[in-house]
PDB file of N, CA and C in Angstrom:
ATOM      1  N   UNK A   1       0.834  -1.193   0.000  1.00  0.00           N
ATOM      2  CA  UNK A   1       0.000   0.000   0.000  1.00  0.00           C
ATOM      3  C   UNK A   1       0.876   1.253   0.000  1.00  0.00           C
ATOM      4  N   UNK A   2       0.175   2.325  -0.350  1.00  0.00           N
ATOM      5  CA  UNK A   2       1.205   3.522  -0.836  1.00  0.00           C
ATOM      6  C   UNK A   2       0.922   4.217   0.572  1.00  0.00           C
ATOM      7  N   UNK A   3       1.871   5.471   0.853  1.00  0.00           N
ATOM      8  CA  UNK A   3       1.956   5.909   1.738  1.00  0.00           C
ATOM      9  C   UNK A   3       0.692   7.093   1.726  1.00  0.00           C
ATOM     10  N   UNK A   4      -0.243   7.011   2.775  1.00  0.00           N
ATOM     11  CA  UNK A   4      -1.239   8.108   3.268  1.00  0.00           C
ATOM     12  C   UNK A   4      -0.385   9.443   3.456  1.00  0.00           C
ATOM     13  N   UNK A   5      -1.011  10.564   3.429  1.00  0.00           N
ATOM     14  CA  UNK A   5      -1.068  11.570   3.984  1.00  0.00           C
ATOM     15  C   UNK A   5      -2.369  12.177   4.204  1.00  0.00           C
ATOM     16  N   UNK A   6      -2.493  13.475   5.213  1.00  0.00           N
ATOM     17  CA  UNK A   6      -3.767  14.154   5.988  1.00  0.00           C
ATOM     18  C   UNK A   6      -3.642  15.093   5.040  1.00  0.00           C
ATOM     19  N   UNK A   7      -4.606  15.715   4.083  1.00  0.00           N
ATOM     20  CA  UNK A   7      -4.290  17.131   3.790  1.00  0.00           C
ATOM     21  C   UNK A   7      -5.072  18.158   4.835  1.00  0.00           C
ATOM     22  N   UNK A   8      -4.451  19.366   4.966  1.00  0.00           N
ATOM     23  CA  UNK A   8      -4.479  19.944   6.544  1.00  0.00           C
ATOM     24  C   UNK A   8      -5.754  20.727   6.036  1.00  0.00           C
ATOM     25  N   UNK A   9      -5.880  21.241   5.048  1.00  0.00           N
ATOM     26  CA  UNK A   9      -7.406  21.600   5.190  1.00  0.00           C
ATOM     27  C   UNK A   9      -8.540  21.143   4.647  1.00  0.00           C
ATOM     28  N   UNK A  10      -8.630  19.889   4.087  1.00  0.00           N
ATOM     29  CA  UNK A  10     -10.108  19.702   3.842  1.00  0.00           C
ATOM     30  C   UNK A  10      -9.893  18.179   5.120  1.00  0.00           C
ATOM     31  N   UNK A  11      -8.916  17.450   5.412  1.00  0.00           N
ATOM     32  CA  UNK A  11      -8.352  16.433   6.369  1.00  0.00           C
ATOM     33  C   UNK A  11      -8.679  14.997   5.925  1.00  0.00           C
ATOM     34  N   UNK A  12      -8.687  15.050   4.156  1.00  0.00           N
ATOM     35  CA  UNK A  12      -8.737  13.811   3.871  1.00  0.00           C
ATOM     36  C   UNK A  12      -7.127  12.949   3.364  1.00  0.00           C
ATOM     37  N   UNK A  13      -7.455  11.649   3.672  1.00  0.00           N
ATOM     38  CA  UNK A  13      -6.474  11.393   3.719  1.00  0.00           C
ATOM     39  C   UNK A  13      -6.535  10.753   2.178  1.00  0.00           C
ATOM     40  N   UNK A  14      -4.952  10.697   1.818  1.00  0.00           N
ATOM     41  CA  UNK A  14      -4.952  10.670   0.147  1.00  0.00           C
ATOM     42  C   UNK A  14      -3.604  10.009   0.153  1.00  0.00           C
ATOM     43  N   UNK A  15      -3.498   9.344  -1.282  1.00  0.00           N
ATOM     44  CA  UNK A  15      -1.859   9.074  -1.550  1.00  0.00           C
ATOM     45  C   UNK A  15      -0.935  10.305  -1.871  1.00  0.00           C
ATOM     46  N   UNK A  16       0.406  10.149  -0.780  1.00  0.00           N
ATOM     47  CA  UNK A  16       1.357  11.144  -0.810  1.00  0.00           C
ATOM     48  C   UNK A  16       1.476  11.690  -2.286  1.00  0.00           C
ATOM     49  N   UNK A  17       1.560  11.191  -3.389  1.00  0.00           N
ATOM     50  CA  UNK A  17       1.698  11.337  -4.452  1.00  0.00           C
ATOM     51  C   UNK A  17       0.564  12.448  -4.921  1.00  0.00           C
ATOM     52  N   UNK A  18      -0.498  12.495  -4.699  1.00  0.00           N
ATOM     53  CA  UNK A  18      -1.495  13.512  -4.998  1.00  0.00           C
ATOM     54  C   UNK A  18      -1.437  14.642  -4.292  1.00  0.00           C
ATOM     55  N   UNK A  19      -0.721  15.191  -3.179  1.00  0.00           N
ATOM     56  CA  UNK A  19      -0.321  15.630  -2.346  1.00  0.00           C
ATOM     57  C   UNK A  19       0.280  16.670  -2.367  1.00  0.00           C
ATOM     58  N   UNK A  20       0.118  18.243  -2.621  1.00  0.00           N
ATOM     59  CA  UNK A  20       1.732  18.730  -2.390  1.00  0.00           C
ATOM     60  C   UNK A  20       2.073  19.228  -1.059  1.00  0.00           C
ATOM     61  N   UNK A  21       3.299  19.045  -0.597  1.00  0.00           N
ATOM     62  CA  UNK A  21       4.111  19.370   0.186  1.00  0.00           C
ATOM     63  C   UNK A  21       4.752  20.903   0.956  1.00  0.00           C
ATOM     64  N   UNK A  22       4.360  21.094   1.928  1.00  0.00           N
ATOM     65  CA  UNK A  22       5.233  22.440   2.361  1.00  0.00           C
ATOM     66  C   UNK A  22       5.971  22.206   3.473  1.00  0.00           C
ATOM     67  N   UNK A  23       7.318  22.643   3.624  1.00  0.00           N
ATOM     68  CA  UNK A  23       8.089  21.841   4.657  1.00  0.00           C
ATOM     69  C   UNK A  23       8.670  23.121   5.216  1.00  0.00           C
ATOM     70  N   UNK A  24       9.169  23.013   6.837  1.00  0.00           N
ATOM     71  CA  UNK A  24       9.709  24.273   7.520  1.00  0.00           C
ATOM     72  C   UNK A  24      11.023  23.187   8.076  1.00  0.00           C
ATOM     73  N   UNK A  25      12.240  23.850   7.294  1.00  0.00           N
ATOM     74  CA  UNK A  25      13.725  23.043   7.830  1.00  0.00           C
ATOM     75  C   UNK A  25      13.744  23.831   9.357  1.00  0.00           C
ATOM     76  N   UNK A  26      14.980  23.121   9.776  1.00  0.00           N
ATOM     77  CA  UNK A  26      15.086  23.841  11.288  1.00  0.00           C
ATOM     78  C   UNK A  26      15.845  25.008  11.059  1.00  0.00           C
ATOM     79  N   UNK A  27      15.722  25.853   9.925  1.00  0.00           N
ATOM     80  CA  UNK A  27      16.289  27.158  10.226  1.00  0.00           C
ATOM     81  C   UNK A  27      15.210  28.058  10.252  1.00  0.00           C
ATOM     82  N   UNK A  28      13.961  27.472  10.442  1.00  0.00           N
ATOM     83  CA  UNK A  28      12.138  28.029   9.952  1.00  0.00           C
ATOM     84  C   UNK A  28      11.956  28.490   8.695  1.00  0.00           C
ATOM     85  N   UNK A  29      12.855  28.200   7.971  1.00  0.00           N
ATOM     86  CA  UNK A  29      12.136  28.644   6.296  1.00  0.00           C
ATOM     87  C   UNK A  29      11.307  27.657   5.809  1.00  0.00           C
ATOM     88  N   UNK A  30      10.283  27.944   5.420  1.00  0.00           N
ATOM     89  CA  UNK A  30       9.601  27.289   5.000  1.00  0.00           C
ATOM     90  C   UNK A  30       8.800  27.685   3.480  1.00  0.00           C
ATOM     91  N   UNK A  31       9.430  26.123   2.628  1.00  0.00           N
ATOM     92  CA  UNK A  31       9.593  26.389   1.144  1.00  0.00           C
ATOM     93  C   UNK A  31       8.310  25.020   0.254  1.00  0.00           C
ATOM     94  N   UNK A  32       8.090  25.245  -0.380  1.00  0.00           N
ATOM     95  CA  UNK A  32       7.354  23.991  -1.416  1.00  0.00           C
ATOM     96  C   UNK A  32       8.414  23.007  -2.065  1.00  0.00           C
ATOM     97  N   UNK A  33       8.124  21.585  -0.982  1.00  0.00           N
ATOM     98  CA  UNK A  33       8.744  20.766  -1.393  1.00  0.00           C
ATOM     99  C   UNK A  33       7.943  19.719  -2.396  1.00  0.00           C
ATOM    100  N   UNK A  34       8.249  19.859  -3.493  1.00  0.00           N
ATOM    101  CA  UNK A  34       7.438  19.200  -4.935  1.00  0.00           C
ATOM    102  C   UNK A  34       8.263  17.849  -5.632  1.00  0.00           C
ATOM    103  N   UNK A  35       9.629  17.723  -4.231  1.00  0.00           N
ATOM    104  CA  UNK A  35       9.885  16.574  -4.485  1.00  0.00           C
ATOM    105  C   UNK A  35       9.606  15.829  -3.526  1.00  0.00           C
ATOM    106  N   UNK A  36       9.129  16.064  -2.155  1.00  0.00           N
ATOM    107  CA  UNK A  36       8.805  15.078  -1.132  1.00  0.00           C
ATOM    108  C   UNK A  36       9.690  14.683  -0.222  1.00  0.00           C
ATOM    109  N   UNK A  37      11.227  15.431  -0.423  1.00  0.00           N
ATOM    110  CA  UNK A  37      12.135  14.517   0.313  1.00  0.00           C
ATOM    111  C   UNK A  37      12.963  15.032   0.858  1.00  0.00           C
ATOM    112  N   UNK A  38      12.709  16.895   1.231  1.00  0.00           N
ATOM    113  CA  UNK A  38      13.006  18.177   1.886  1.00  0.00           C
ATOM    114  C   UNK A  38      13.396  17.483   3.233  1.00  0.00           C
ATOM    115  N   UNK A  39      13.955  17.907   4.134  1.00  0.00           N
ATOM    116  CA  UNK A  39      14.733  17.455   5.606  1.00  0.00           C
ATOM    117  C   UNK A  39      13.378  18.660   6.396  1.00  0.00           C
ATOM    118  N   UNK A  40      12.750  18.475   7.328  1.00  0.00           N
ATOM    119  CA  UNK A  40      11.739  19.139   8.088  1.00  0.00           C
ATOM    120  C   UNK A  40      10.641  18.847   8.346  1.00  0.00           C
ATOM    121  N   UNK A  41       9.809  19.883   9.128  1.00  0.00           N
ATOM    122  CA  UNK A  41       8.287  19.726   9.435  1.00  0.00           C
ATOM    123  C   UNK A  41       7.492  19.629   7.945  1.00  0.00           C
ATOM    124  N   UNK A  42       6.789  18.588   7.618  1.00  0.00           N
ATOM    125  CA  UNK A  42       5.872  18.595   6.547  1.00  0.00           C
ATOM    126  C   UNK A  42       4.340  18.611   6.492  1.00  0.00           C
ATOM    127  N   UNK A  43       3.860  19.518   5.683  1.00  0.00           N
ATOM    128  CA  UNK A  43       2.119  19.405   5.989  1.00  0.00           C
ATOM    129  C   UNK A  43       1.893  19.022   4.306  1.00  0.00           C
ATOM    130  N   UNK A  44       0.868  18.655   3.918  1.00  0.00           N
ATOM    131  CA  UNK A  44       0.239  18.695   3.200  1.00  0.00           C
ATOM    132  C   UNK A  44      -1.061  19.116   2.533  1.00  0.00           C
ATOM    133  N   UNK A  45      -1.238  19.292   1.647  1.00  0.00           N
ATOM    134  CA  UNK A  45      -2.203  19.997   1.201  1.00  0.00           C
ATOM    135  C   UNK A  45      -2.770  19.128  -0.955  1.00  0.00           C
ATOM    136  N   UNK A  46      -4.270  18.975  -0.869  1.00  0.00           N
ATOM    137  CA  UNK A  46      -4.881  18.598  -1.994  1.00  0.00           C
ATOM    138  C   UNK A  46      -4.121  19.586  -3.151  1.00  0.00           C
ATOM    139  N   UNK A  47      -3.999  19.459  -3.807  1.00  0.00           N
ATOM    140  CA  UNK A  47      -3.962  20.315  -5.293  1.00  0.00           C
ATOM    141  C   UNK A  47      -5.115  20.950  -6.076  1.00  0.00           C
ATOM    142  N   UNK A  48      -5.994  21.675  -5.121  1.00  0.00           N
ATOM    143  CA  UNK A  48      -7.536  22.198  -5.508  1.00  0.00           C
ATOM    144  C   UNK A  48      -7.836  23.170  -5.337  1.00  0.00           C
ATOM    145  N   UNK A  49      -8.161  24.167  -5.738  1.00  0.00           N
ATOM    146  CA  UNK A  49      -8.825  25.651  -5.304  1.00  0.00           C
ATOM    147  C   UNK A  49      -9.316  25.317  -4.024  1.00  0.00           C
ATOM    148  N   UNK A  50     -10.365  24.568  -3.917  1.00  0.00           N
ATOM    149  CA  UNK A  50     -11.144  24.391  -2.713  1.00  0.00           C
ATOM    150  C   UNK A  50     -10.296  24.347  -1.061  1.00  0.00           C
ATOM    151  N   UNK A  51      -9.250  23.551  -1.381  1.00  0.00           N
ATOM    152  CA  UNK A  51      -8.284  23.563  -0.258  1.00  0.00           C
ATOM    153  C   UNK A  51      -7.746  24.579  -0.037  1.00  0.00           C
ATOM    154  N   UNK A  52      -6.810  25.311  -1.314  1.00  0.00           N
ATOM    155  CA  UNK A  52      -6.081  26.363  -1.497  1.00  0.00           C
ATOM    156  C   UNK A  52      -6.828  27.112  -0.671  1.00  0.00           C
ATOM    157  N   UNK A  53      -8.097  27.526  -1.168  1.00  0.00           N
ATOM    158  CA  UNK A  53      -9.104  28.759  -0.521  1.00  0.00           C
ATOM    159  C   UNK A  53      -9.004  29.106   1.001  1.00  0.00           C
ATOM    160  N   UNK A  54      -9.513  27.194   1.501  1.00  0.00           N
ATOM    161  CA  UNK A  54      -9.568  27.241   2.832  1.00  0.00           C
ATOM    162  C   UNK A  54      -8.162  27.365   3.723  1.00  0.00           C
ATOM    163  N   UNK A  55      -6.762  26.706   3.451  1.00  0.00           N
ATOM    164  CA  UNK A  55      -5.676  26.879   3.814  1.00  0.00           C
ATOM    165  C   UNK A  55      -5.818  28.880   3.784  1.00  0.00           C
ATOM    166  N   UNK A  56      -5.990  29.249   2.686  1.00  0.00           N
ATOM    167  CA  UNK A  56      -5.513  30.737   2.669  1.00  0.00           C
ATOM    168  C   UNK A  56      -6.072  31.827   3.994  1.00  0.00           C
ATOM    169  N   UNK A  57      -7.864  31.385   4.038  1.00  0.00           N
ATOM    170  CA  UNK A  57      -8.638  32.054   4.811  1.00  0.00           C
ATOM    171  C   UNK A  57      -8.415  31.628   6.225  1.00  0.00           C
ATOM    172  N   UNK A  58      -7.827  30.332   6.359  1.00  0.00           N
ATOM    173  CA  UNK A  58      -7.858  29.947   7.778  1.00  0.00           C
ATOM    174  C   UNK A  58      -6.355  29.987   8.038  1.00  0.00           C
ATOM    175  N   UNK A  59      -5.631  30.456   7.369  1.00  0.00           N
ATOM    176  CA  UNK A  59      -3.704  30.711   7.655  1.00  0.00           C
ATOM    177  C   UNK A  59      -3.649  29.097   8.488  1.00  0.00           C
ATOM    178  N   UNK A  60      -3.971  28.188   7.700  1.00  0.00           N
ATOM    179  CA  UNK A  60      -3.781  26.724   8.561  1.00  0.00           C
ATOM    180  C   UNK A  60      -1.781  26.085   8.145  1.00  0.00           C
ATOM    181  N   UNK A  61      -1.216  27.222   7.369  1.00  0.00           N
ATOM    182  CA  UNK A  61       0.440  27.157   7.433  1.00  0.00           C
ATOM    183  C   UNK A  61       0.796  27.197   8.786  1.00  0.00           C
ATOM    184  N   UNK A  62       0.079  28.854   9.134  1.00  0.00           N
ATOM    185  CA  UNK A  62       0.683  29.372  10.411  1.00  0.00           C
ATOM    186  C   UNK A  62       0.587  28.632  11.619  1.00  0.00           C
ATOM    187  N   UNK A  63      -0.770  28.075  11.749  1.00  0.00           N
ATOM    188  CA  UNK A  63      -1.174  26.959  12.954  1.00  0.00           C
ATOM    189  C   UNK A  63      -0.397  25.555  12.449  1.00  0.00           C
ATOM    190  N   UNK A  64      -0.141  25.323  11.855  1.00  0.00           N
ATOM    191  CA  UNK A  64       0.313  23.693  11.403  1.00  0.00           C
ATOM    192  C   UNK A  64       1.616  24.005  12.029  1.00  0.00           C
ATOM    193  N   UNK A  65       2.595  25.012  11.309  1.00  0.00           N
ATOM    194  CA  UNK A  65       3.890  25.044  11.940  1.00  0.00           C
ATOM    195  C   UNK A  65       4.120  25.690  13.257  1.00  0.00           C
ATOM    196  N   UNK A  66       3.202  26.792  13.639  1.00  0.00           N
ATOM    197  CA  UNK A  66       3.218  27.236  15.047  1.00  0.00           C
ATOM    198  C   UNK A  66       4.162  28.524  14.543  1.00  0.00           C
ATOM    199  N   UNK A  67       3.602  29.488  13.492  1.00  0.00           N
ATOM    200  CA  UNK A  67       4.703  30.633  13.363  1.00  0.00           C
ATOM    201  C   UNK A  67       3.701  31.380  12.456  1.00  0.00           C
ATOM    202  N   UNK A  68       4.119  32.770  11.857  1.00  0.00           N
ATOM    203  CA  UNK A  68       3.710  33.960  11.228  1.00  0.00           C
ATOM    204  C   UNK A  68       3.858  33.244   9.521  1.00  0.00           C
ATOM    205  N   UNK A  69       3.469  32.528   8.954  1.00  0.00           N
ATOM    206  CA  UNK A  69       3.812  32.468   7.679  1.00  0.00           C
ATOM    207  C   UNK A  69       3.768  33.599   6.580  1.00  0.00           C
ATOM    208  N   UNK A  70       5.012  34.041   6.149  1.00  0.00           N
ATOM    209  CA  UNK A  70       4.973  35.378   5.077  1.00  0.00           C
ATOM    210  C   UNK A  70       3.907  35.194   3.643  1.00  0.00           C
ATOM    211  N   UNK A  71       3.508  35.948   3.600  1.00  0.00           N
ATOM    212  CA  UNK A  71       2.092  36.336   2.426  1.00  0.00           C
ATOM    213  C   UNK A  71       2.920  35.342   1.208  1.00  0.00           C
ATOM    214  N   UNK A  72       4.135  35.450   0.651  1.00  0.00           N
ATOM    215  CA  UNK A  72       5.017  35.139  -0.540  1.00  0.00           C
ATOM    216  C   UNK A  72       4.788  33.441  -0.189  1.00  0.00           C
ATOM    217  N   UNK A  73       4.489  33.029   1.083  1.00  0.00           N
ATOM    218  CA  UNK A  73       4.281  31.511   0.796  1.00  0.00           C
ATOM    219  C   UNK A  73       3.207  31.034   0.362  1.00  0.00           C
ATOM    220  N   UNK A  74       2.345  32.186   1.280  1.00  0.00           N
ATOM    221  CA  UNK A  74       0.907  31.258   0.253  1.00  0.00           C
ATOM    222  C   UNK A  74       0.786  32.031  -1.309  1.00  0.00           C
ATOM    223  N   UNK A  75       1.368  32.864  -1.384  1.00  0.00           N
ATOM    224  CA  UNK A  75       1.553  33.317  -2.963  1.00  0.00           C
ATOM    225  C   UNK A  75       2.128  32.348  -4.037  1.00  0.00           C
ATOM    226  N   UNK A  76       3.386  31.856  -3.839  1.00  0.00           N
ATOM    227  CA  UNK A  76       3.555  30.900  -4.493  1.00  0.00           C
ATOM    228  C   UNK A  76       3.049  30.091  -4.589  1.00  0.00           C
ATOM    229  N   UNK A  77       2.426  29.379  -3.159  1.00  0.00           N
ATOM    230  CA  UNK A  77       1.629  28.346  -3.186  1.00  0.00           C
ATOM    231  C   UNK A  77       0.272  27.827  -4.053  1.00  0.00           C
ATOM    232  N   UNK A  78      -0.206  29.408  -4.581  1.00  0.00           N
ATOM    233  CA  UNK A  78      -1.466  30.003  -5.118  1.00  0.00           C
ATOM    234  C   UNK A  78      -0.824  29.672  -6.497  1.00  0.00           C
ATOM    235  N   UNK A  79       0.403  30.031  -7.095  1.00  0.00           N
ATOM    236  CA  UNK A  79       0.899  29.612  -8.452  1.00  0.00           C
ATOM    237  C   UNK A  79       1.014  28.263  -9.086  1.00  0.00           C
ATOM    238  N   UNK A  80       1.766  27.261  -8.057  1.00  0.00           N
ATOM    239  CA  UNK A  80       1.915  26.130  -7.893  1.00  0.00           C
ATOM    240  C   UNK A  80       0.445  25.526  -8.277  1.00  0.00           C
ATOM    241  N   UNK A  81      -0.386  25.449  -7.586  1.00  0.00           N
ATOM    242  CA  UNK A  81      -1.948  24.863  -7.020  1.00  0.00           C
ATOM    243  C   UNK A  81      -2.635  25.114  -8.276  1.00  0.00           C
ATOM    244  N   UNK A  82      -3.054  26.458  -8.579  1.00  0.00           N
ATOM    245  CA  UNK A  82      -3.870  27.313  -9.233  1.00  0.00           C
ATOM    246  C   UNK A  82      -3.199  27.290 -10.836  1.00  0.00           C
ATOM    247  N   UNK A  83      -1.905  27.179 -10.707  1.00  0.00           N
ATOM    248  CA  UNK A  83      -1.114  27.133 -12.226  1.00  0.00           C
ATOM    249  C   UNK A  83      -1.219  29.011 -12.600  1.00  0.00           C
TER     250      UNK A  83
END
């Protein structure tokens, strides 16, 4: 069986592979890991507007990692997702 992940805002669980990745190394940067295999804290998230939306409105970066996440992450994140 393939490996599960939670995506943090809608909280279904899915194959890692459908998945993308945001990871905070221990220096707290926290970047889009789109290969899966970044050294750090990892959350996940669907590849859907619908998630995107809710991650954005509910800053569920900032609560997942326990910090201020800068606007430029969920910006990119919005490029990535959204294309």
């Amino acid at each position: 069986m393939d490996k599960l992940r939670m995506c943090i805002a809608c909280r279904n669980m899915k194959d890692k592979k459908e998945l993308l990745r945001i990871v905070k190394d221990k220096e707290g940067v926290i970047t889009i890991d789109e290969s899966g295999k970044k050294n750090g804290r990892g959350a996940y998230i669907c590849k859907n507007r619908e998630c995107y939306e809710k991650l954005v409105k509910q800053k569920l970066l900032n609560k997942t990692f326990k910090c201020n996440v800068s606007e430029e992450v969920y910006q990119s994140l919005k490029g990535v997702i959204l294309g």
